[in-house]
N, C-alpha and C. Protein backbone atom coordinates (compact mmCIF):
# COMPACT_ATOMS: atom_id res chain seq x y z
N UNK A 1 194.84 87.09 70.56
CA UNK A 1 193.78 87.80 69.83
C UNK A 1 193.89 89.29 70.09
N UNK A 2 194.25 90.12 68.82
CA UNK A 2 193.72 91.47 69.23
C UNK A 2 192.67 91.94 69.90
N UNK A 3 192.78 92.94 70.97
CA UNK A 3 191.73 93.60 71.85
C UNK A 3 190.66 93.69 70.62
N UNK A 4 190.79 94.56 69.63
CA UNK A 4 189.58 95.06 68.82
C UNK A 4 188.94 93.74 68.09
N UNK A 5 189.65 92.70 67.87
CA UNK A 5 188.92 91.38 67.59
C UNK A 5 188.06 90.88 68.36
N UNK A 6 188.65 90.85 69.73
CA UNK A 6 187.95 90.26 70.98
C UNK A 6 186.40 91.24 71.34
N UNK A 7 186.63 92.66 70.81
CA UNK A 7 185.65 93.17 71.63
C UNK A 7 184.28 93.30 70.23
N UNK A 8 184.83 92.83 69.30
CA UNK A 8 183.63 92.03 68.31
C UNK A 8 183.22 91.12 68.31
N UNK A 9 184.04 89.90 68.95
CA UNK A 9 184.03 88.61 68.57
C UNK A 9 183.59 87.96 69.89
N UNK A 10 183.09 88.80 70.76
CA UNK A 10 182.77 88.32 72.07
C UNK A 10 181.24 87.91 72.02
N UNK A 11 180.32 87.25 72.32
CA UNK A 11 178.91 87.28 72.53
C UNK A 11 178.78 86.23 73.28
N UNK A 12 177.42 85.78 74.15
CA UNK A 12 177.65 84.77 75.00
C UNK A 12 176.84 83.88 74.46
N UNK A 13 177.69 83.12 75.75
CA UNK A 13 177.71 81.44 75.02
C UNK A 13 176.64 80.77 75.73
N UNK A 14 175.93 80.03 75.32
CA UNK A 14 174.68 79.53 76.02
C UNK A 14 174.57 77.74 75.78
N UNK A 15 175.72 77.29 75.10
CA UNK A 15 175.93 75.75 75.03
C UNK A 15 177.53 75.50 75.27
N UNK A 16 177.40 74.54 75.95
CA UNK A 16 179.54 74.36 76.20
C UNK A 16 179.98 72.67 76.20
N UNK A 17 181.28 72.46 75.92
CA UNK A 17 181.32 71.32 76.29
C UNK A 17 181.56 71.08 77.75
N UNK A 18 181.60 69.58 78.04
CA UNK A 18 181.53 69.10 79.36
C UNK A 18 183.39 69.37 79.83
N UNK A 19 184.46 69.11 78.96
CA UNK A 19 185.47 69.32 79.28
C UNK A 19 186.03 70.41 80.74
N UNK A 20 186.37 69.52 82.00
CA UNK A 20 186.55 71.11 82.87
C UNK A 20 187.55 71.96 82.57
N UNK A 21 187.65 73.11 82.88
CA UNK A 21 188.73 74.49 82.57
C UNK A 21 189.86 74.15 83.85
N UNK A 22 190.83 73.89 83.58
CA UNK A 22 192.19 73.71 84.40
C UNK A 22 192.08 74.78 85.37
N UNK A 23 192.33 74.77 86.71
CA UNK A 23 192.20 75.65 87.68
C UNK A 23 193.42 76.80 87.08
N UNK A 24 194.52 76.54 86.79
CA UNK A 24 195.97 77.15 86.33
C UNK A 24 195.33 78.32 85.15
N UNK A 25 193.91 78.07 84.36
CA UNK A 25 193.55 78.60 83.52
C UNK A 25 192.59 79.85 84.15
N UNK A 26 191.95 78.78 84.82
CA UNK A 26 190.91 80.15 86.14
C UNK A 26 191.47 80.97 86.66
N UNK A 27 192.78 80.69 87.46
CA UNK A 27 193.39 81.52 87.77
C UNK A 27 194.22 82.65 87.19
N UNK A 28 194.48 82.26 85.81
CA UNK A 28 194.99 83.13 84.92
C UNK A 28 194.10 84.46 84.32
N UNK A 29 192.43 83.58 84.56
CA UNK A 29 191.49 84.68 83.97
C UNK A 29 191.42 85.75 84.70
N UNK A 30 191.16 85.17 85.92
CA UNK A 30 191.02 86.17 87.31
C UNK A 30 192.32 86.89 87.43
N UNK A 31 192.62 86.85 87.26
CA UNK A 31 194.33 87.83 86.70
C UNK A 31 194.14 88.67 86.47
N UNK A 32 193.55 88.11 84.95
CA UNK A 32 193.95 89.16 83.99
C UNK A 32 192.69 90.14 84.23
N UNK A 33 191.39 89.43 84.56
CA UNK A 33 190.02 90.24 84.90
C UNK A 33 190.42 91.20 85.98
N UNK A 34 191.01 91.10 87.04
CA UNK A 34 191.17 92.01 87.62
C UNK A 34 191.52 93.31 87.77
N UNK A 35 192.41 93.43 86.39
CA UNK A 35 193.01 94.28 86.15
C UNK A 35 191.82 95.81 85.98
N UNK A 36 190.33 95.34 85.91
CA UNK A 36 189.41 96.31 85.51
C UNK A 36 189.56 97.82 86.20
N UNK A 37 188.85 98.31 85.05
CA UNK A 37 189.51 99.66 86.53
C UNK A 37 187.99 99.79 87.30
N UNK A 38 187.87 100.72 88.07
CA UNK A 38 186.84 100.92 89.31
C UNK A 38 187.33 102.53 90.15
N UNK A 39 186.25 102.66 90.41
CA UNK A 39 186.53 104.23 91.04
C UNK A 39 187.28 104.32 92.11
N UNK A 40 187.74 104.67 91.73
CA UNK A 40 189.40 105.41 92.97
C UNK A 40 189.99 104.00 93.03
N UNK A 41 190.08 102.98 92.17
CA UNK A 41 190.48 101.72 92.51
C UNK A 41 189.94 100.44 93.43
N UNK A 42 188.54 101.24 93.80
CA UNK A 42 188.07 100.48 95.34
C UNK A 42 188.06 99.09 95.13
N UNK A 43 187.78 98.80 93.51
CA UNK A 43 187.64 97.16 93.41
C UNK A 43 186.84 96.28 94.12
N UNK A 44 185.27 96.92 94.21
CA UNK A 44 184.26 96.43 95.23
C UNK A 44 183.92 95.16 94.68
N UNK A 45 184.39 94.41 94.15
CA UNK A 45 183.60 93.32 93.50
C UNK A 45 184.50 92.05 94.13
N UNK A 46 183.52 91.04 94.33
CA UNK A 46 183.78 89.93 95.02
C UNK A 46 183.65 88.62 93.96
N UNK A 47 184.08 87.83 93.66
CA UNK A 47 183.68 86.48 92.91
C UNK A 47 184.06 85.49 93.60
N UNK A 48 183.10 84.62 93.48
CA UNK A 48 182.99 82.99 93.90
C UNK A 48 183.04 82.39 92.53
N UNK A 49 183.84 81.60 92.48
CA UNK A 49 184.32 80.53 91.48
C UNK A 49 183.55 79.17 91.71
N UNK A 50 182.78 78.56 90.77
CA UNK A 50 182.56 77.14 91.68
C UNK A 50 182.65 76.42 90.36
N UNK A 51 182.86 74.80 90.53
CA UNK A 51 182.92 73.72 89.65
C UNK A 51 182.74 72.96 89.87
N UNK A 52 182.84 71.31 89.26
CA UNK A 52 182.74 70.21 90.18
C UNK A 52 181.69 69.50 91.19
N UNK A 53 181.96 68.84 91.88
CA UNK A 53 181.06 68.25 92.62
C UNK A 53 179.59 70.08 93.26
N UNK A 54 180.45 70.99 93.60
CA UNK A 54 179.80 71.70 94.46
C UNK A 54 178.96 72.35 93.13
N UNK A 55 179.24 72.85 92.27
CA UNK A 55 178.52 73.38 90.99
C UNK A 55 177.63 72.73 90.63
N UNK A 56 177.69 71.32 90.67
CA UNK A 56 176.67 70.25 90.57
C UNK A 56 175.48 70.09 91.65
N UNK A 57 175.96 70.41 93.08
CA UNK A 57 174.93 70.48 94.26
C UNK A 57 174.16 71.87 93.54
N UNK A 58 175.25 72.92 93.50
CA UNK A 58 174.20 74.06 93.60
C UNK A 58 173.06 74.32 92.31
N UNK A 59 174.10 73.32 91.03
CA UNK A 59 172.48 73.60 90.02
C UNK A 59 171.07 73.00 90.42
N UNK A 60 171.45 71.73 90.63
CA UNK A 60 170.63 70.91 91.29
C UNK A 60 169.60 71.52 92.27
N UNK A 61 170.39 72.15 93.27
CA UNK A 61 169.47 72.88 94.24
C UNK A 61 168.88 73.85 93.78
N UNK A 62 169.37 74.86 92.34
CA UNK A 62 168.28 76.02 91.93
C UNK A 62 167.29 75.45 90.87
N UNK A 63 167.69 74.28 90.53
CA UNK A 63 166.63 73.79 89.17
C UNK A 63 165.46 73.27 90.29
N UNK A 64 165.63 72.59 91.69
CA UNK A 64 164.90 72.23 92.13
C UNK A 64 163.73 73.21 92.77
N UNK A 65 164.43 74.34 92.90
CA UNK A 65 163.77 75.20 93.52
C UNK A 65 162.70 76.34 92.46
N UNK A 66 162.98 76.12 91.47
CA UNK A 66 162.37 76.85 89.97
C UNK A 66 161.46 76.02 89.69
N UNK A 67 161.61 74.21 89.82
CA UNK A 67 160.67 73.57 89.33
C UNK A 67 159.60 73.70 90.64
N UNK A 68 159.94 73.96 91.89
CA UNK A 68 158.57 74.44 92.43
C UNK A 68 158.01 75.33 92.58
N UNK A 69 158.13 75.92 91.38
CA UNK A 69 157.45 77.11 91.17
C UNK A 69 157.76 78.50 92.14
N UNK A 70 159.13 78.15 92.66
CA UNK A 70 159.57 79.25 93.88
C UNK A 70 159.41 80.73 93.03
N UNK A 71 159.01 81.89 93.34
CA UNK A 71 159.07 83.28 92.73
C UNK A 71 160.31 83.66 93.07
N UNK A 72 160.96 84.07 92.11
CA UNK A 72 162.46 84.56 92.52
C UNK A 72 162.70 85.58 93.53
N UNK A 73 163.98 85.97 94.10
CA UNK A 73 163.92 86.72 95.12
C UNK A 73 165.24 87.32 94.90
N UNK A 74 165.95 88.05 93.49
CA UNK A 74 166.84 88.52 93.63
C UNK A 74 167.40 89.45 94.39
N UNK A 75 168.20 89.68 95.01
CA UNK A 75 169.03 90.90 95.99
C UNK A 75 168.77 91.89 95.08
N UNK A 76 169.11 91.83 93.94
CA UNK A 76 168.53 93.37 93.22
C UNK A 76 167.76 93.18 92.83
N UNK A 77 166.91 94.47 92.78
CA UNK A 77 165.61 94.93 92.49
C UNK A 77 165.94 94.47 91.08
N UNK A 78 164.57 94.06 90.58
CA UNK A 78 164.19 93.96 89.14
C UNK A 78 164.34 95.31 88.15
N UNK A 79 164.45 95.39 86.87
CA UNK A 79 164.32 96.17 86.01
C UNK A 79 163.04 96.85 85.81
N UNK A 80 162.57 97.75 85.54
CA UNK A 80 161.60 98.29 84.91
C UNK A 80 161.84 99.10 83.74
N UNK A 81 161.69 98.53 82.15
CA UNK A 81 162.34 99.25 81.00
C UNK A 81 161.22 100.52 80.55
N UNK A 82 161.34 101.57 79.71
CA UNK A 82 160.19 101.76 79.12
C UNK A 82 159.67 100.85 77.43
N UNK A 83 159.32 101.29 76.86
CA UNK A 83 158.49 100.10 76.12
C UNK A 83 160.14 100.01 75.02
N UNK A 84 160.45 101.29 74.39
CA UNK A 84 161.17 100.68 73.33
C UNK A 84 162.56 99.91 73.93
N UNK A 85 163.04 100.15 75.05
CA UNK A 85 163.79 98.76 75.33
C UNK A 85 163.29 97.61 75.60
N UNK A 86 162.40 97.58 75.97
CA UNK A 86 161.71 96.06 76.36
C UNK A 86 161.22 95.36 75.19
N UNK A 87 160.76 96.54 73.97
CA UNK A 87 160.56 95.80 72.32
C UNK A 87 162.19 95.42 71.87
N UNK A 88 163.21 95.92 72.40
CA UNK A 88 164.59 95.46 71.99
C UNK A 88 164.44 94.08 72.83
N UNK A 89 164.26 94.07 73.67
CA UNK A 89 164.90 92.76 74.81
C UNK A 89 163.49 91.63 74.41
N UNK A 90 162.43 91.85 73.84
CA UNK A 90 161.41 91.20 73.04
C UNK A 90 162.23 90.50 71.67
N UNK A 91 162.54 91.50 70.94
CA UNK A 91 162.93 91.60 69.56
C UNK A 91 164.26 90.01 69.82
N UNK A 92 164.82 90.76 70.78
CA UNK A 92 166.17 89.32 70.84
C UNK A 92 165.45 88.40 71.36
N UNK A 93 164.85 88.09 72.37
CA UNK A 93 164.00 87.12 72.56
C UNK A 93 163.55 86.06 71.34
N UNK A 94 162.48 86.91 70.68
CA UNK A 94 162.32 85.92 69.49
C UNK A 94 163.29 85.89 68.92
N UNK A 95 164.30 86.29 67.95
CA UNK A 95 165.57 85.98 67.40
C UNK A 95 166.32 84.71 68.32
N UNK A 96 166.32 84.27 69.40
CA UNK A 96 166.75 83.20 69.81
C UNK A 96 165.62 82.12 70.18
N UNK A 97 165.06 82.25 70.01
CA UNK A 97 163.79 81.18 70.29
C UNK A 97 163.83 80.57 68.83
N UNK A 98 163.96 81.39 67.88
CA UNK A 98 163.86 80.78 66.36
C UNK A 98 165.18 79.90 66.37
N UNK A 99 166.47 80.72 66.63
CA UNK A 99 167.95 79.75 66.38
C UNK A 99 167.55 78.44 67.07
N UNK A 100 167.00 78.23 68.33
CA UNK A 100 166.65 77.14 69.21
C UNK A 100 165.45 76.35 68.59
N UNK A 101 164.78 76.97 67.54
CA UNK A 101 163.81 75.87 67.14
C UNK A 101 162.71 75.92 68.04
N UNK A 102 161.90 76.57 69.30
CA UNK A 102 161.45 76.92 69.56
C UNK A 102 160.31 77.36 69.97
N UNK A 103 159.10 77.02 69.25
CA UNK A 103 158.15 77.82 69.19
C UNK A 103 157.15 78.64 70.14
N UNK A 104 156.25 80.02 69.81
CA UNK A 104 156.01 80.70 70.74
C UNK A 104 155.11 79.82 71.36
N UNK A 105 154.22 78.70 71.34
CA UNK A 105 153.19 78.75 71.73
C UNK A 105 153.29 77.31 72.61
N UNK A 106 155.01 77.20 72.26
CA UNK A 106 155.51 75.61 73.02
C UNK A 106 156.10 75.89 74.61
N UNK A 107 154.86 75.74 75.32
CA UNK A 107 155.64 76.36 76.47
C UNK A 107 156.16 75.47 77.10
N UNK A 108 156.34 74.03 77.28
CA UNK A 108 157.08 73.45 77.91
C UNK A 108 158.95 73.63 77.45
N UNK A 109 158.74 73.57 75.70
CA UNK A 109 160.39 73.93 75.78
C UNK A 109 160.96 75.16 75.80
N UNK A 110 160.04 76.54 76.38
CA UNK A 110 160.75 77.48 76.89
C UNK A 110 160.87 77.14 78.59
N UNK A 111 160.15 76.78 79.31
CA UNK A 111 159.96 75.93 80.72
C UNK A 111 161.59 75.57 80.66
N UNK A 112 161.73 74.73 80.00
CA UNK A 112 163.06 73.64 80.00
C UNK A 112 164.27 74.63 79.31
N UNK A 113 164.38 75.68 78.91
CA UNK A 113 165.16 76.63 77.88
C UNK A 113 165.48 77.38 79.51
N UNK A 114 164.44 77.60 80.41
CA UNK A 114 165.05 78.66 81.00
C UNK A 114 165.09 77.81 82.24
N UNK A 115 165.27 76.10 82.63
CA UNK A 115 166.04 75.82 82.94
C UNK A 115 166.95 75.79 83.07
N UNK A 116 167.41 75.30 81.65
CA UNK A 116 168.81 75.23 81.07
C UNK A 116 170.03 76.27 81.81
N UNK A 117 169.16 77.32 82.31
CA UNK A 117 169.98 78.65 82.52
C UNK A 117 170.42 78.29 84.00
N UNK A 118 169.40 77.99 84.76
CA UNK A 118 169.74 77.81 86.27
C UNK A 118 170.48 76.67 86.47
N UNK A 119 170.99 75.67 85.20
CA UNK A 119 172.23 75.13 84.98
C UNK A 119 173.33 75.56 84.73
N UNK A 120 173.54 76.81 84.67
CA UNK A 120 174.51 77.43 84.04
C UNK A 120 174.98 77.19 82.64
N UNK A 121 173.43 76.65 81.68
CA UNK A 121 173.64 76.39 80.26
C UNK A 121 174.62 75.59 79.96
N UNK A 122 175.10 74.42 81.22
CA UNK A 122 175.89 73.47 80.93
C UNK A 122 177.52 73.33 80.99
N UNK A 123 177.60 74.80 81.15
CA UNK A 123 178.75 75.21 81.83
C UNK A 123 179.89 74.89 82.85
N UNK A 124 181.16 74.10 82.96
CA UNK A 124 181.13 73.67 83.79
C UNK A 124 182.08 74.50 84.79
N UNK A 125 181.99 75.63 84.56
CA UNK A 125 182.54 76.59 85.64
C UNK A 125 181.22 77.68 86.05
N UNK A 126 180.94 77.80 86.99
CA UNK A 126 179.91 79.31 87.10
C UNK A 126 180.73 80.68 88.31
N UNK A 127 180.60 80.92 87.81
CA UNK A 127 180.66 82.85 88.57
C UNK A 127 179.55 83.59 89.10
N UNK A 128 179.62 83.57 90.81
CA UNK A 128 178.78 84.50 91.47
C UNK A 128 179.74 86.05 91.64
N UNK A 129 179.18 86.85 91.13
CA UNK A 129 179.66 88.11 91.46
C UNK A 129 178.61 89.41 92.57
N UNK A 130 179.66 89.42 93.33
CA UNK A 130 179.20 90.22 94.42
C UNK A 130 179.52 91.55 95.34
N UNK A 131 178.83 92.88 96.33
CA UNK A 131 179.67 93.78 96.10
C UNK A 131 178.94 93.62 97.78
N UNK A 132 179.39 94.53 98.62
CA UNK A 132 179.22 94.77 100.19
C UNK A 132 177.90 95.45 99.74
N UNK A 133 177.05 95.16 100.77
CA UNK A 133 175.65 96.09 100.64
C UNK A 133 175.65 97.25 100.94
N UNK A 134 176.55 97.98 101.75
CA UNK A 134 176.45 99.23 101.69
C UNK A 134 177.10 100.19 100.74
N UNK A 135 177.44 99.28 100.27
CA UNK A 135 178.03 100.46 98.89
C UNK A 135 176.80 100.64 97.24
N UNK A 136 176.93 101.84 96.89
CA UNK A 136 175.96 102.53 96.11
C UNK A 136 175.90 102.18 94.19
N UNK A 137 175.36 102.51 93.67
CA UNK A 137 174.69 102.23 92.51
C UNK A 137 176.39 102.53 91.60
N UNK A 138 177.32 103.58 92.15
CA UNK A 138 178.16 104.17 91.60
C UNK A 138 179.28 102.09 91.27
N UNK A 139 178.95 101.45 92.81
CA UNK A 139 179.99 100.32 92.63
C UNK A 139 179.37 99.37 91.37
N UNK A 140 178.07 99.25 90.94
CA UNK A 140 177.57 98.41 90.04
C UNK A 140 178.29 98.55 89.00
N UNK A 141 178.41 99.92 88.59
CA UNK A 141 179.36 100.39 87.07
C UNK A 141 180.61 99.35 87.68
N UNK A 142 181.51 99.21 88.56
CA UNK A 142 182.21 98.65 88.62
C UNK A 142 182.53 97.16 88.26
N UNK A 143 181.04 97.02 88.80
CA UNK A 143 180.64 95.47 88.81
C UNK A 143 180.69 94.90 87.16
N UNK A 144 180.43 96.06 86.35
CA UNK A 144 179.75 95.97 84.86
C UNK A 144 181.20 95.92 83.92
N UNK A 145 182.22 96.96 84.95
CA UNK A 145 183.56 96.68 83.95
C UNK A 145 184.11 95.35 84.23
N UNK A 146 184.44 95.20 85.50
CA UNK A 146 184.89 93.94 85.69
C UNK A 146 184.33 92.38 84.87
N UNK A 147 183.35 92.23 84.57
CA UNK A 147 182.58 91.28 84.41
C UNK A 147 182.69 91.58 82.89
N UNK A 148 183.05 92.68 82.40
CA UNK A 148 182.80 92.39 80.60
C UNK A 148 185.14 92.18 80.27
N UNK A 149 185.27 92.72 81.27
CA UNK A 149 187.12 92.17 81.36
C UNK A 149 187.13 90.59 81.46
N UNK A 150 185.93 90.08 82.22
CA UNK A 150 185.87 88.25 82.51
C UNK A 150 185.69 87.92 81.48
N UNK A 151 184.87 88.21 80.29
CA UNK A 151 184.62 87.96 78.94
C UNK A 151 185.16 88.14 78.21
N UNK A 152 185.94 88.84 78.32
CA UNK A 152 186.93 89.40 76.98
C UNK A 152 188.24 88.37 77.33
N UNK A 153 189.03 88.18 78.87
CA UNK A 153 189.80 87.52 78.92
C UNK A 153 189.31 86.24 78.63
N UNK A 154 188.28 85.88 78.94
CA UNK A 154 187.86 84.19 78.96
C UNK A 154 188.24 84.16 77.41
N UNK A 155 187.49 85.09 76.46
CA UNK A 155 187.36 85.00 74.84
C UNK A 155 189.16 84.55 74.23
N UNK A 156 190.06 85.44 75.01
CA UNK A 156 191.67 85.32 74.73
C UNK A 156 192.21 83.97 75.09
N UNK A 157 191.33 83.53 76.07
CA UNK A 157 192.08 82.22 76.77
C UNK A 157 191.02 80.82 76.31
N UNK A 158 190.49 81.19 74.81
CA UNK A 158 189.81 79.71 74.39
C UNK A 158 188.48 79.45 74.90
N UNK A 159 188.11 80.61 75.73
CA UNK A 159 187.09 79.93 76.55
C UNK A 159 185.46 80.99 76.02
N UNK A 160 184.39 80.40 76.55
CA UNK A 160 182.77 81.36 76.47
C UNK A 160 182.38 81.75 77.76
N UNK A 161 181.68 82.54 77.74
CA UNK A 161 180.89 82.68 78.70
C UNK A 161 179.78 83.54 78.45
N UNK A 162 179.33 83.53 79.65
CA UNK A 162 177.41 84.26 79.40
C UNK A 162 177.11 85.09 80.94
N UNK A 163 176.79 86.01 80.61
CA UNK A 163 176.39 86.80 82.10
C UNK A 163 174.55 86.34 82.43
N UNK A 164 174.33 86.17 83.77
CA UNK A 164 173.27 85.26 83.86
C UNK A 164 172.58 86.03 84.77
N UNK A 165 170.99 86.13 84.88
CA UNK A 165 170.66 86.35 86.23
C UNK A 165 170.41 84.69 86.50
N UNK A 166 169.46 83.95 86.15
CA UNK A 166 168.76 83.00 86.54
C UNK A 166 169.61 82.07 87.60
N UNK A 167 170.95 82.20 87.72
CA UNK A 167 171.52 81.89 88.74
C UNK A 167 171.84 82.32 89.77
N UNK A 168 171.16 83.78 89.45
CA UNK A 168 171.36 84.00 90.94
C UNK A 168 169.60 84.48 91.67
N UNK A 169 168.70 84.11 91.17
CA UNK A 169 167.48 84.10 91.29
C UNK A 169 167.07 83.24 93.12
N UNK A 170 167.65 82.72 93.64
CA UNK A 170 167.50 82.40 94.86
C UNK A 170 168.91 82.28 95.58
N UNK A 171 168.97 83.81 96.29
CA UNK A 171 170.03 84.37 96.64
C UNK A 171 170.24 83.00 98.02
N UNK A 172 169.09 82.56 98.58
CA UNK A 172 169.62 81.83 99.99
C UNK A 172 170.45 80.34 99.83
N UNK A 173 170.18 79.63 98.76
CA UNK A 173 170.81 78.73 98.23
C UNK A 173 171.86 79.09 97.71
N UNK A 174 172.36 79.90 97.82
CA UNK A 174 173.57 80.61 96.59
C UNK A 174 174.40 80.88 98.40
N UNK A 175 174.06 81.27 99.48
CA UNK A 175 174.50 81.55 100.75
C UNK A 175 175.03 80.27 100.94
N UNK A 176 173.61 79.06 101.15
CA UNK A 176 173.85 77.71 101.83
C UNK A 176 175.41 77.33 101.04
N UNK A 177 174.80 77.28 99.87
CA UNK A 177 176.12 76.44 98.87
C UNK A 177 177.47 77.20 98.85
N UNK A 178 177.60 78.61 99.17
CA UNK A 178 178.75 79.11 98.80
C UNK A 178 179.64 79.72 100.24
N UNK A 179 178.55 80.14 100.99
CA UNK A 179 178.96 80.70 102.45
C UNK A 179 179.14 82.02 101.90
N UNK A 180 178.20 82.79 101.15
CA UNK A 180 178.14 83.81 100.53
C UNK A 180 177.32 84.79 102.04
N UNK A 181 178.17 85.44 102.56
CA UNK A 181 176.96 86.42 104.14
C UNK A 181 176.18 87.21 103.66
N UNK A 182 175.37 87.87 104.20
CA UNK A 182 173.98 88.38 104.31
C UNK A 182 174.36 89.99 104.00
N UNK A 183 176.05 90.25 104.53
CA UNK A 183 176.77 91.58 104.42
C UNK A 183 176.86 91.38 102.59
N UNK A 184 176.96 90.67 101.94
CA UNK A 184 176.94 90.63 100.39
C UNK A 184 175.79 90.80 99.41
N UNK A 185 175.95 91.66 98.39
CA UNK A 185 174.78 91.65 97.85
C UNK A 185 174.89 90.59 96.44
N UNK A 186 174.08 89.80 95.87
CA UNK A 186 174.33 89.09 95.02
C UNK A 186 173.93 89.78 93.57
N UNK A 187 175.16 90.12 92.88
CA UNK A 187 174.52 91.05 91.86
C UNK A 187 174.11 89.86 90.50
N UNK A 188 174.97 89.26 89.94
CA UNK A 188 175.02 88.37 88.84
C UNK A 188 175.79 87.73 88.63
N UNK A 189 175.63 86.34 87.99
CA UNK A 189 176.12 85.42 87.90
C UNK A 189 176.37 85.29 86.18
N UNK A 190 177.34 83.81 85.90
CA UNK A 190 177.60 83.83 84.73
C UNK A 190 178.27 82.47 84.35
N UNK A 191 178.33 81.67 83.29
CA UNK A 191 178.63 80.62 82.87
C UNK A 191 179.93 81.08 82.03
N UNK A 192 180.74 79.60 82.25
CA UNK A 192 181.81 80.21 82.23
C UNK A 192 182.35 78.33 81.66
N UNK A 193 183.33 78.42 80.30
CA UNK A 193 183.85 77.22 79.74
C UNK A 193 183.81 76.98 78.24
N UNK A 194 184.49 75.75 77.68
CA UNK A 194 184.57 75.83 76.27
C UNK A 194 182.97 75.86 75.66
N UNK A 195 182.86 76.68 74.30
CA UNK A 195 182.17 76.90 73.59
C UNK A 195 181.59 75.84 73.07
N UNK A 196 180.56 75.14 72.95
CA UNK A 196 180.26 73.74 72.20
C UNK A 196 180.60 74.30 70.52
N UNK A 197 180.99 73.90 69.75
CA UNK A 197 181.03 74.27 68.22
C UNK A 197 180.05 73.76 67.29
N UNK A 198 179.50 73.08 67.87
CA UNK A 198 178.42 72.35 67.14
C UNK A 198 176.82 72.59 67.70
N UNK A 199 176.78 73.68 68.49
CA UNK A 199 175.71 73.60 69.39
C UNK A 199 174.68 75.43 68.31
N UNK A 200 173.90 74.83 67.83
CA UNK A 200 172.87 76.03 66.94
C UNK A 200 173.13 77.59 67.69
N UNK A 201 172.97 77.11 69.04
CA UNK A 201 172.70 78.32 69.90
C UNK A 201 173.98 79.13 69.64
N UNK A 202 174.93 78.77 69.45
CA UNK A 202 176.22 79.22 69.52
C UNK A 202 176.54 80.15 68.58
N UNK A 203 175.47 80.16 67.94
CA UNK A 203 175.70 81.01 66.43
C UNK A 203 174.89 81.85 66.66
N UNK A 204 173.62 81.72 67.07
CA UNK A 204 173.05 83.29 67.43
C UNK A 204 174.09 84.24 68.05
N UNK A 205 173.74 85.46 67.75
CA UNK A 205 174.70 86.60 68.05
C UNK A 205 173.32 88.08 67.85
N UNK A 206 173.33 88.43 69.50
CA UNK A 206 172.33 89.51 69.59
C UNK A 206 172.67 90.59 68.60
N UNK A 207 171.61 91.65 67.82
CA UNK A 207 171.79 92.94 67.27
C UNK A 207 172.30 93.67 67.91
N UNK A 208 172.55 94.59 67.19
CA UNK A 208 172.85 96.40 67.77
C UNK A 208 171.82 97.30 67.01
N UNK A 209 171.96 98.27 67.98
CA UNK A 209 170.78 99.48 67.56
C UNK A 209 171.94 100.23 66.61
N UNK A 210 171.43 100.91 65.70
CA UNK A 210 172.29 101.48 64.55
C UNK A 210 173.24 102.74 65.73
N UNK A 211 174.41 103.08 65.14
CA UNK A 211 174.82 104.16 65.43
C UNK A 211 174.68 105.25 65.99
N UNK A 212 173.96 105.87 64.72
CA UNK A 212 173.54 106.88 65.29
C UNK A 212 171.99 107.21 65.91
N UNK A 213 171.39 105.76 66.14
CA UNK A 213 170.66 106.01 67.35
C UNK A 213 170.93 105.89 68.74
N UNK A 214 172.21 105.99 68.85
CA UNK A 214 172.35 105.67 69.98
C UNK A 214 173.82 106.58 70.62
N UNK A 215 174.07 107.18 69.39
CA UNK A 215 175.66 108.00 70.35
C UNK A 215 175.37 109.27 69.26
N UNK A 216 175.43 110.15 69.99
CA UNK A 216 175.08 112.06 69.61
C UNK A 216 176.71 112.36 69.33
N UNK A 217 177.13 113.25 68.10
CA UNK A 217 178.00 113.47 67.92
C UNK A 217 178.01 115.39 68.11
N UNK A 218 179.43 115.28 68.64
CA UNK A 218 179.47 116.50 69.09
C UNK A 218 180.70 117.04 68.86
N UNK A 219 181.37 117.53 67.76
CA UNK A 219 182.62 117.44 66.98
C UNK A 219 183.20 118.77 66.46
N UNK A 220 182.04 119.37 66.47
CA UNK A 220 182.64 120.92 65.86
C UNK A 220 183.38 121.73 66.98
């Protein structure tokens, strides 16, 4: 696939089949993902790969821990938007609640929707990505190239994926299950495997803000 195909044709995937991804294939992604660039090369970014039996303990253990109502405790601080991004991140909101059938006022199947997530949306590969805690806001940009190189290669090699927080929403279970240390910060996680083709969700595809609201031209 051409780069400029891939970097249209990318959006994430939020239904997959059960089929697992050949390790020979994982390893090929992480290859090619690596290649991201990063400042002065430092390459602060860490990934845990998991599948299989252990991917299965650890959904298990975060769905269990969401259904008791645990308050999340991400390593990074939460967002605070001002209003017109948060009417964008609203705006997509409903736009996928409708593809899903949905409704606003059905709260058990958003309950079970944002389950789904701390499953890794069914995924049968997931990605913890992680950077040393003492390094600064400058390594996140790093964190941000690397992780959209995981998507673009996954997209070349047949495969979906989705960048997630909800998996990494209880950083100490993510330690127990992975042997992830306390020296790591847990930035985000992500689902990772074939695309279901038949799955509604799969066809939503988030907006863009027009053009030129968003890039100042400066040409003369």
């Amino acid at each position: 696939m051409d780069v400029l195909e891939a970097i249209d044709a990318r959006k994430s995937v939020r239904a997959y089949l059960a089929d697992p991804v050949p390790e020979e294939t994982l390893r090929k992604l992480m290859e090619l993902a690596l290649r991201a660039p990063s400042w002065g090369n430092t390459q602060p970014w860490e990934v845990s790969v998991v599948a299989g039996k252990r991917q299965e303990a650890l959904k298990q253990a975060l769905v269990a821990e969401a259904q008791r109502g645990t308050p999340p405790g991400f390593d990074m601080p939460m967002p605070s938007f001002p209003e017109r991004y948060r009417e964008r991140s609203r705006d997509n909101g409903r736009r996928l609640y409708e593809v899903l059938g949905i409704a606003r006022e059905d709260r058990e199947a958003r309950v079970q929707f944002s389950l789904h997530m701390s499953r890794f949306f069914g995924a049968p590969v997931g990605l913890i990505i992680c950077i040393d805690r003492e390094l600064t806001a400058w390594s996140l940009i790093d964190v941000g190239l690397v992780m959209q190189t995981i998507m673009l290669a996954a997209l070349g090699l047949g495969l979906g994926a989705c960048p997630e927080a909800a998996v990494v929403s209880y950083p100490n279970i993510l330690r127990t299950h992975l042997g992830i240390p306390e020296s790591k910060q847990i930035v985000c996680g992500m689902a990772l495997g074939y695309p279901d083709p038949d799955a509604p969700v799969n066809r939503f595809r988030s907006p863009r803000q027009p053009l030129n609201e968003v890039v100042r031209w400066h040409l003369d």
